[in-house]
Protein backbone atom coordinates (compact mmCIF):
# COMPACT_ATOMS: atom_id res chain seq x y z
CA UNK A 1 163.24 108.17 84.30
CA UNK A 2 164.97 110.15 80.99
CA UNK A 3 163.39 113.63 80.32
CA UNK A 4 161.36 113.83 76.87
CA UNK A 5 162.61 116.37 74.32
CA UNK A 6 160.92 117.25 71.33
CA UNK A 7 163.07 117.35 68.36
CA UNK A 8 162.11 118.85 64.89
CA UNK A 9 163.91 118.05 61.71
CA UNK A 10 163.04 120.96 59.37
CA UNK A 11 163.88 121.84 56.10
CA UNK A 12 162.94 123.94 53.07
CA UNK A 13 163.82 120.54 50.89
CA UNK A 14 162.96 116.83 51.54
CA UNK A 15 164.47 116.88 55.43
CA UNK A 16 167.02 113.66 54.69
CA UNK A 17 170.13 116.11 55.35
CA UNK A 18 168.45 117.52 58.58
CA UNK A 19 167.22 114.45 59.63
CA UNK A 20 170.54 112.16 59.20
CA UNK A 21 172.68 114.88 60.58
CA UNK A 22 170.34 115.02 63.70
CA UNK A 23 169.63 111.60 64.33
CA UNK A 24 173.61 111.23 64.58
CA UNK A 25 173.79 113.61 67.26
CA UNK A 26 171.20 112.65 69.23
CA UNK A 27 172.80 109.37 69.44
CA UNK A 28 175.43 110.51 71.40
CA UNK A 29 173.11 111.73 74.33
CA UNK A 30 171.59 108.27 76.63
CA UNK A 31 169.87 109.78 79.10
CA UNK A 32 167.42 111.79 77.21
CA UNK A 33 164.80 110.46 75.49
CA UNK A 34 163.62 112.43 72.01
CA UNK A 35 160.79 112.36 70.36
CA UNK A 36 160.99 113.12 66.57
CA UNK A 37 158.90 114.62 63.68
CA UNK A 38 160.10 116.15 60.65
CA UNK A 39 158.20 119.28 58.50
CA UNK A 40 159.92 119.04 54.97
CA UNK A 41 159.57 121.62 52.37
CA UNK A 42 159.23 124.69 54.72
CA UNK A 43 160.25 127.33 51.97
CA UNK A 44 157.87 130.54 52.80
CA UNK A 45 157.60 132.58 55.97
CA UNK A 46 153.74 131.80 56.10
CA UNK A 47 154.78 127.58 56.07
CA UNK A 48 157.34 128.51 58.45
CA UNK A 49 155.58 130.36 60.74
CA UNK A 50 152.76 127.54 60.57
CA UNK A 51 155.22 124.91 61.79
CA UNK A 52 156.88 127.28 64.47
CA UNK A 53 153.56 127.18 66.08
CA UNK A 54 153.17 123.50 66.24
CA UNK A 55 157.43 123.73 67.74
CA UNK A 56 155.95 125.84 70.30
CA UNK A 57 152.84 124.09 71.32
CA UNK A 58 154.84 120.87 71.48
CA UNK A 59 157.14 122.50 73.92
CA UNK A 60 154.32 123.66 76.05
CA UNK A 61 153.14 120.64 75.99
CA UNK A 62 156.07 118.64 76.93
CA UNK A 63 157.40 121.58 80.03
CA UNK A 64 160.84 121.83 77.61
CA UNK A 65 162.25 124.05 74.92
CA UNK A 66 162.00 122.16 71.93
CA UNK A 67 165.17 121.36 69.21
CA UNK A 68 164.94 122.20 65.87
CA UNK A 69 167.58 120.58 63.22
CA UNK A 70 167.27 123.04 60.56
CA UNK A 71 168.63 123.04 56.96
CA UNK A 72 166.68 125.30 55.53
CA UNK A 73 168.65 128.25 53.44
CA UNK A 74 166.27 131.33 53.10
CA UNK A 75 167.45 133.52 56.40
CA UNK A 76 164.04 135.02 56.74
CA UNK A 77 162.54 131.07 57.22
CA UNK A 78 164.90 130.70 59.60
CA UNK A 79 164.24 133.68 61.08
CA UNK A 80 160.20 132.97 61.41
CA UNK A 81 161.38 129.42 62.75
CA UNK A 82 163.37 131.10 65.48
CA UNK A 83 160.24 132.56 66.48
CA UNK A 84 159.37 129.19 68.53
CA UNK A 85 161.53 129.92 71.01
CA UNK A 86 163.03 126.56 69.96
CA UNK A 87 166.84 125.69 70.61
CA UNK A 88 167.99 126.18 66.79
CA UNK A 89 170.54 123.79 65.00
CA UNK A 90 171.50 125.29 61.75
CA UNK A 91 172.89 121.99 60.06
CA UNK A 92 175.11 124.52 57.55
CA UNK A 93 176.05 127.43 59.73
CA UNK A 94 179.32 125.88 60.95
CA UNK A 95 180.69 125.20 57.68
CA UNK A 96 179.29 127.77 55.49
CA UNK A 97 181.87 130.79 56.42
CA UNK A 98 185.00 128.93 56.47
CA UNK A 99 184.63 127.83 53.03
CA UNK A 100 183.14 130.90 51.69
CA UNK A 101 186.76 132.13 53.07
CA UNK A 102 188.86 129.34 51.80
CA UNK A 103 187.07 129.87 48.54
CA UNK A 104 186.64 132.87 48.21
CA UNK A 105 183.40 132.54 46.84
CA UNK A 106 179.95 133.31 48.43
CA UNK A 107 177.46 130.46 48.79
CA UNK A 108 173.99 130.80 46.33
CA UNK A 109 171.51 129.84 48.55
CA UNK A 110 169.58 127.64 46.46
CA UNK A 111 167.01 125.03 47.83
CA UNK A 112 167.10 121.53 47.35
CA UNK A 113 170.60 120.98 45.94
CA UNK A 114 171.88 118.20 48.08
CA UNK A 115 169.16 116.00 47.21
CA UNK A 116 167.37 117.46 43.78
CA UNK A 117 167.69 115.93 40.31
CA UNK A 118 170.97 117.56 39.63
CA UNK A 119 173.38 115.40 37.33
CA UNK A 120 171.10 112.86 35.55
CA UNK A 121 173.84 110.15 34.83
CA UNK A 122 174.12 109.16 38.34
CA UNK A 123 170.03 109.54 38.93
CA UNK A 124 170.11 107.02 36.30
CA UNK A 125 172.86 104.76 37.24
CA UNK A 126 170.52 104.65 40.68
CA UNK A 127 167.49 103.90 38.71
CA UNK A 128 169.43 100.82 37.03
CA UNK A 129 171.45 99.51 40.22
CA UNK A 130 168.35 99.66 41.49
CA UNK A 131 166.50 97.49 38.86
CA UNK A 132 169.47 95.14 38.91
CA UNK A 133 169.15 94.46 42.88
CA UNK A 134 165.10 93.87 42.66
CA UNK A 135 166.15 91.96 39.47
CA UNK A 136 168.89 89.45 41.13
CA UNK A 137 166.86 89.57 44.85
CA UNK A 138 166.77 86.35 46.80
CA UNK A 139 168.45 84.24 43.90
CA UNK A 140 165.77 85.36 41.16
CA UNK A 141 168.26 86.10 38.79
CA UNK A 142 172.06 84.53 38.81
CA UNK A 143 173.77 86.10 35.66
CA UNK A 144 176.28 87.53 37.47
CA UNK A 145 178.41 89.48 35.50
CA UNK A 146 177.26 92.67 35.84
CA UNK A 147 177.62 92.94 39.47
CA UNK A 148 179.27 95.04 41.49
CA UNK A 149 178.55 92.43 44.42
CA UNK A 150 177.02 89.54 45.35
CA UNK A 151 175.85 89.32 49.09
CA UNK A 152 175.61 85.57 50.28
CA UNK A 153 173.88 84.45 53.26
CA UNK A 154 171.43 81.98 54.87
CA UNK A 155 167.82 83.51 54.28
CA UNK A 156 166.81 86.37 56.11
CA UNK A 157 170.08 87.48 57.28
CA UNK A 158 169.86 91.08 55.95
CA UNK A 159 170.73 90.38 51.89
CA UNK A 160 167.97 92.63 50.33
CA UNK A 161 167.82 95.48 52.66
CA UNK A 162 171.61 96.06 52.64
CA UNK A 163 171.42 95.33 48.25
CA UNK A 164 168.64 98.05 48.17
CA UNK A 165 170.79 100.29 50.38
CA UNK A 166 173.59 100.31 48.11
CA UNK A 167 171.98 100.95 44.66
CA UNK A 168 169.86 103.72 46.04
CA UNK A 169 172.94 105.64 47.80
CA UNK A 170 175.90 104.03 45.82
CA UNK A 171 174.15 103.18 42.32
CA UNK A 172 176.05 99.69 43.25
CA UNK A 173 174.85 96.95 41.26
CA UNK A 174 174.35 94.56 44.37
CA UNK A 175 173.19 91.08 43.68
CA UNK A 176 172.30 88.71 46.43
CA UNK A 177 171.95 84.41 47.10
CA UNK A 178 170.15 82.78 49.31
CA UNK A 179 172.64 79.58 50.49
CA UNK A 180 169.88 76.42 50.64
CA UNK A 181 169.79 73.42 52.21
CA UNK A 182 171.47 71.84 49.83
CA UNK A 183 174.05 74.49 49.18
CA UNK A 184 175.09 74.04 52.83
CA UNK A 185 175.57 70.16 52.82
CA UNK A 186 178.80 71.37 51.04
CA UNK A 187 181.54 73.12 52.52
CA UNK A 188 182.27 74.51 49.07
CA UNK A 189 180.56 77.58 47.55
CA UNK A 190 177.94 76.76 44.87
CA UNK A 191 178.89 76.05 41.71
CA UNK A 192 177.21 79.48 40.16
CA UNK A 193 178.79 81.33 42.18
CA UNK A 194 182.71 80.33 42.20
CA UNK A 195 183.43 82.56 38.60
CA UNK A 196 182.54 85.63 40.77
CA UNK A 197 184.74 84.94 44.06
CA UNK A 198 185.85 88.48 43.90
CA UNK A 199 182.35 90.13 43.93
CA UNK A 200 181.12 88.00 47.00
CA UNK A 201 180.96 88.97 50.40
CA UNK A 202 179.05 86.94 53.66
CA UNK A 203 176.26 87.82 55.72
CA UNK A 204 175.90 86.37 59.33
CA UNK A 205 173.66 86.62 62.15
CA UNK A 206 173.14 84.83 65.57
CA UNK A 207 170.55 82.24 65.25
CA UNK A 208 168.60 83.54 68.08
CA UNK A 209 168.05 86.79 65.80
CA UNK A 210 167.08 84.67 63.26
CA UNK A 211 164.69 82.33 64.62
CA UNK A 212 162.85 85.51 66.17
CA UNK A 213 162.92 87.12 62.20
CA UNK A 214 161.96 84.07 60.69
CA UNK A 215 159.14 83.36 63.18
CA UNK A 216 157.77 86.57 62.38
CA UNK A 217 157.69 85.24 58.77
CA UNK A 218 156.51 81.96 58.74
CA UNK A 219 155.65 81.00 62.21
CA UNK A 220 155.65 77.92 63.84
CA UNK A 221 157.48 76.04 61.07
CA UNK A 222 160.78 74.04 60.44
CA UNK A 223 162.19 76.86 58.85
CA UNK A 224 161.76 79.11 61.80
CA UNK A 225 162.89 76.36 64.39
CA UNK A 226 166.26 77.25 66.46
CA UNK A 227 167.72 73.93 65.95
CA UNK A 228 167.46 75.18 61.98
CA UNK A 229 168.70 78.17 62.18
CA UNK A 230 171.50 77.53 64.32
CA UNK A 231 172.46 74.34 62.10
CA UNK A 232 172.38 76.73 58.87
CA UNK A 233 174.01 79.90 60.52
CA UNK A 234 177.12 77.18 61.68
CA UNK A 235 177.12 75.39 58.01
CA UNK A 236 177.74 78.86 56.32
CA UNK A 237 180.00 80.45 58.65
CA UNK A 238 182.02 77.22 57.83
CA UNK A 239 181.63 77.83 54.10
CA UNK A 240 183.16 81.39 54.07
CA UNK A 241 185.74 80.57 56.16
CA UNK A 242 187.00 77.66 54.20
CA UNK A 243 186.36 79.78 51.12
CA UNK A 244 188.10 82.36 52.37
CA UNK A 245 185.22 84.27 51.56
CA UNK A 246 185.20 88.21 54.02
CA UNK A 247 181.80 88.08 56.91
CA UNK A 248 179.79 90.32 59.18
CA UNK A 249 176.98 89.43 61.60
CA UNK A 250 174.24 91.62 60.52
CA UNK A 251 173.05 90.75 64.57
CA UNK A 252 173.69 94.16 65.82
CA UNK A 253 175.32 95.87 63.00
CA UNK A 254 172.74 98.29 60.74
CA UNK A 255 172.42 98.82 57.32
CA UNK A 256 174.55 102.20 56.62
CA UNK A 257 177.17 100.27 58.40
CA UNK A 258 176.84 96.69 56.29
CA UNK A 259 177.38 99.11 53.13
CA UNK A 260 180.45 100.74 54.04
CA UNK A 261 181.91 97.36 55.54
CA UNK A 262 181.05 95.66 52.69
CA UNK A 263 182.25 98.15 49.69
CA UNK A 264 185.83 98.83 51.59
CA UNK A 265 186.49 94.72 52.00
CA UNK A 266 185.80 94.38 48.39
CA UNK A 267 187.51 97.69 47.83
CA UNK A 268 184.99 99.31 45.72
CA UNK A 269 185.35 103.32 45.82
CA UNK A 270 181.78 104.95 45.16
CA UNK A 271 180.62 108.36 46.82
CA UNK A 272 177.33 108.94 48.00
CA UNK A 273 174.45 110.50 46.10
């Protein structure tokens, strides 16, 4: 039976950085089993000291020394975080000195920066690849031209999710369409789509998935039958590769991976916000 280790994300800002960072490490350890909770905006001794407590009790609680991811940047909240006896991660501390060296600069420990309003052309460009996706979701919209992609799949294959994903990290304008019935009694790509080969890129996913996704959705009907799922899942894999259009089964694959996949096939070079 895995151990149970409480783990705190904590942070004097909005707790993404602390949180992603940790959630990739603890991914590398199988045989524990971590329970999270994350305490954003920690940026006074007295808020710190507040959520040291609840660190502590949970360790009491649980018979284990807690873990606390922290990004937080004021020393003396760190300090008053310390206090719970937890085992502290501090998500900059590795990194911090070697570039103040290499720099030769000292580090201005303001809060918030890696996620605040900071340059407001790429907030924007956000804002607007994210209008575009909810704009051109699920085949609502099909004027295409100012797309950065255009995800194609059978429904409920992962198309929205993944579009969202890359507007709100990548300010990519990501369209998506939903292949029909009748699109699939073709081997050829729609017609609306063939001007914008270049932008397109396939979504797959094992029909068992599927069926379980689409049950969910509309149970108990012909669009959530195997037989349907499998027969669509088989007629689009067939389209792309007679297209010669790029694929990846969503099946097991998640989001943050979908993005990258996608934007280096369709070599589209965009950092992260």
């Amino acid at each position: 039976m895995p151990g149970i280790r409480p783990v705190f994300y904590v942070s004097d800002g909005t707790g993404i950085t602390a949180e992603t960072i940790g959630h990739s490490l603890l991914t590398q350890f199988t045989q524990t089993r971590f329970v999270t909770d994350r305490y954003s905006f920690v940026d006074s001794i007295e808020r710190a000291a507040e959520v040291a407590a609840k660190i502590r009790a949970s360790g009491e609680q649980h018979g284990v020394r807690p873990v606390v991811v922290n990004s937080c940047v004021d020393g003396a909240v760190s300090t008053a975080l310390a206090e719970s006896g937890a085992l502290m991660l501090d998500v900059f501390a590795p990194f911090i000195e070697p570039l103040e060296r290499e720099l030769g600069e000292a580090r201005e420990r303001r809060i918030g920066q890696a996620h605040g309003l900071v340059n407001f052309d790429t907030y924007h460009r956000r804002i607007n690849a994210m209008n575009f996706a909810l704009t051109h979701d699920d085949g609502a919209a099909t004027d295409y031209a100012g797309a950065d992609v255009i995800l194609v799949a059978v429904s409920r294959a992962g198309k929205t999710p993944t579009c969202v994903y890359l507007a709100l990290h990548y300010g990519i304008r990501a369209a998506n369409y939903p292949l029909t019935e009748e699109d699939l009694e073709h081997d050829r790509l729609p017609q609306r789509l063939r001007p914008y080969r270049s932008k397109l890129f396939g979504l797959t996913i094992d029909p068992v998935r599927l069926q379980q996704i689409r049950q969910e959705r509309r149970p108990n009907s012909r669009y959530a039958q195997f037989e349907t799922c499998k027969r669509e899942v088989a007629a689009a894999e067939m389209m792309f590769r007679g297209e010669g259009i790029p694929i990846l089964s969503t099946t097991h694959t998640s989001i943050e991976e979908i993005a990258s996949k996608v934007l280096t096939t369709l070599g589209i070079h965009r950092e992260m916000f």
